[in-house]
C-alpha atoms as a PDB file:
ATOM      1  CA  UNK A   1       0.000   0.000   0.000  1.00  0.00           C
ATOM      2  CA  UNK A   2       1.414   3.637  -1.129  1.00  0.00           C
ATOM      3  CA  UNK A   3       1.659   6.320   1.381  1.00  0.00           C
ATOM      4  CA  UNK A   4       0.033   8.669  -0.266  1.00  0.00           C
ATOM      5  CA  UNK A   5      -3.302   6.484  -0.486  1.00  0.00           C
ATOM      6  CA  UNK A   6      -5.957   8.232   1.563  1.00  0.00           C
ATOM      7  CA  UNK A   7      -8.022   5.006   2.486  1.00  0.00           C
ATOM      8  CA  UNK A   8      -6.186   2.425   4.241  1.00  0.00           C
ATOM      9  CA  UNK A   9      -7.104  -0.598   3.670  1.00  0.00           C
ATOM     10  CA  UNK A  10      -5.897  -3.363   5.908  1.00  0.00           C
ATOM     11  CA  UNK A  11      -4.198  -6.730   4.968  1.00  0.00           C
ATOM     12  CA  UNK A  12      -5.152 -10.337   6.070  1.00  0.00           C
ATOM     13  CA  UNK A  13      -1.284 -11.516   7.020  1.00  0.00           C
ATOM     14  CA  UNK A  14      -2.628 -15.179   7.099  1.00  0.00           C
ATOM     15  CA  UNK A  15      -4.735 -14.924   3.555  1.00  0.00           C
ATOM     16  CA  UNK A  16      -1.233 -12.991   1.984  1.00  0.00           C
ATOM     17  CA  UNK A  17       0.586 -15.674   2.841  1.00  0.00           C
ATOM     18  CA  UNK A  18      -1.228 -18.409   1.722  1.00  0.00           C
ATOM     19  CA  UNK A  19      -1.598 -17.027  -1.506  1.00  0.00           C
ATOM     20  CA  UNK A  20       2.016 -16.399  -1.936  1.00  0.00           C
ATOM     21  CA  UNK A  21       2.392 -20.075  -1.473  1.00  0.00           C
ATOM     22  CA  UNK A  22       0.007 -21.214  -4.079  1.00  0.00           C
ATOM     23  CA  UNK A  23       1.365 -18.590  -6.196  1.00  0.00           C
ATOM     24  CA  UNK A  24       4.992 -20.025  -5.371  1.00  0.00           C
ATOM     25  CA  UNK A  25       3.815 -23.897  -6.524  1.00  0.00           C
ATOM     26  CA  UNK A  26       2.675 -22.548  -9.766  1.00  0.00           C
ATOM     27  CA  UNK A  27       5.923 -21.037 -10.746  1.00  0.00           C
ATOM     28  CA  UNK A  28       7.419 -24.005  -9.801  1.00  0.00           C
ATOM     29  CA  UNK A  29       5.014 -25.858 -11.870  1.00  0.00           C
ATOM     30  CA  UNK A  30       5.590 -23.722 -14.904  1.00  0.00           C
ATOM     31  CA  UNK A  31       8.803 -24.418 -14.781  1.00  0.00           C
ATOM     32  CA  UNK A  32       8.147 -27.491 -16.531  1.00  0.00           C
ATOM     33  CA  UNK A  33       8.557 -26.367 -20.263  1.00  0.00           C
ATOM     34  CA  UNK A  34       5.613 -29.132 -20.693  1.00  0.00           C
ATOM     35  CA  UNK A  35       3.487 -27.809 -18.131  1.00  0.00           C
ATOM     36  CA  UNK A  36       3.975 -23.656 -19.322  1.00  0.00           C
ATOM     37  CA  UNK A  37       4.142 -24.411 -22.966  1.00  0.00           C
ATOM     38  CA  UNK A  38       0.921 -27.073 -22.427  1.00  0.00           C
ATOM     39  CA  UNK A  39       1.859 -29.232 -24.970  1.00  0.00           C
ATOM     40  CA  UNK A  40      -0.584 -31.758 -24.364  1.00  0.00           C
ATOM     41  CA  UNK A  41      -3.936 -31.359 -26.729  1.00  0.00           C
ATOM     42  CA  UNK A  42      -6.000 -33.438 -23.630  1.00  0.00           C
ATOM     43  CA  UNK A  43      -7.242 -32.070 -20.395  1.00  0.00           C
ATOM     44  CA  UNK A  44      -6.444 -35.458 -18.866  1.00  0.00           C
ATOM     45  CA  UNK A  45      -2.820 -35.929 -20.203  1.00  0.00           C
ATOM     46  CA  UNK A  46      -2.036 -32.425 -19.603  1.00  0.00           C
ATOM     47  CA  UNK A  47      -3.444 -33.007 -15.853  1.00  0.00           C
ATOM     48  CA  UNK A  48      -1.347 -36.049 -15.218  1.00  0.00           C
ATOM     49  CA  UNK A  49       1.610 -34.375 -16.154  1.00  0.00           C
ATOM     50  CA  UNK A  50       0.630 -31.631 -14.064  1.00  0.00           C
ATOM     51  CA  UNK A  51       0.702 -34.415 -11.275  1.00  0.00           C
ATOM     52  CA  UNK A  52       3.409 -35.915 -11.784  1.00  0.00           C
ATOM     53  CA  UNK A  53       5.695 -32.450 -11.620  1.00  0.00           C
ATOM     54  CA  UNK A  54       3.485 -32.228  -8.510  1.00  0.00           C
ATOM     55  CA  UNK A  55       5.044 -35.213  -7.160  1.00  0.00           C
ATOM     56  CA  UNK A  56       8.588 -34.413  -8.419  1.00  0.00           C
ATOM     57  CA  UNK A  57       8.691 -31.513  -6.197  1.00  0.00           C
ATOM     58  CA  UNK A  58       7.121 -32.816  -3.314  1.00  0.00           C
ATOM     59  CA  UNK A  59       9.160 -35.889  -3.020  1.00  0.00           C
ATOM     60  CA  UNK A  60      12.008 -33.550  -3.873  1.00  0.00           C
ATOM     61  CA  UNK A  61      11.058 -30.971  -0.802  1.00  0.00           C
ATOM     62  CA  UNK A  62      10.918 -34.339   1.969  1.00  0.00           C
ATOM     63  CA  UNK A  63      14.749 -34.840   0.878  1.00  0.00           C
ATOM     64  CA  UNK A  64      15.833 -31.346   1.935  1.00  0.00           C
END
């Protein structure tokens, strides 16, 4: 929020940061060239792909 703004308007902390970390999982996902680019011409292949980068970075987020 600017200074200059005559109306503050207050920010849920809690809500901010939970959409931060959605917003942080779907760069991650786009990161996948398939998953950005969306290669796939079916909903349904272009999901399971979407789960299986899903489960990349999960599993890869337990070793750490």
């Amino acid at each position: 929020m600017r200074k200059s703004r005559k109306k503050r308007v207050g920010v849920d902390r809690s809500l901010y940061r939970l959409r931060n970390l959605v917003e942080r999982c779907f760069n991650k996902l786009k990161n996948a060239r398939r998953v950005a680019t969306r290669y796939d011409k079916t909903a349904e292949s272009f999901l399971g792909f979407i789960d299986i980068t899903s489960i990349r970075l999960w599993v890869r987020h337990l070793s750490t």
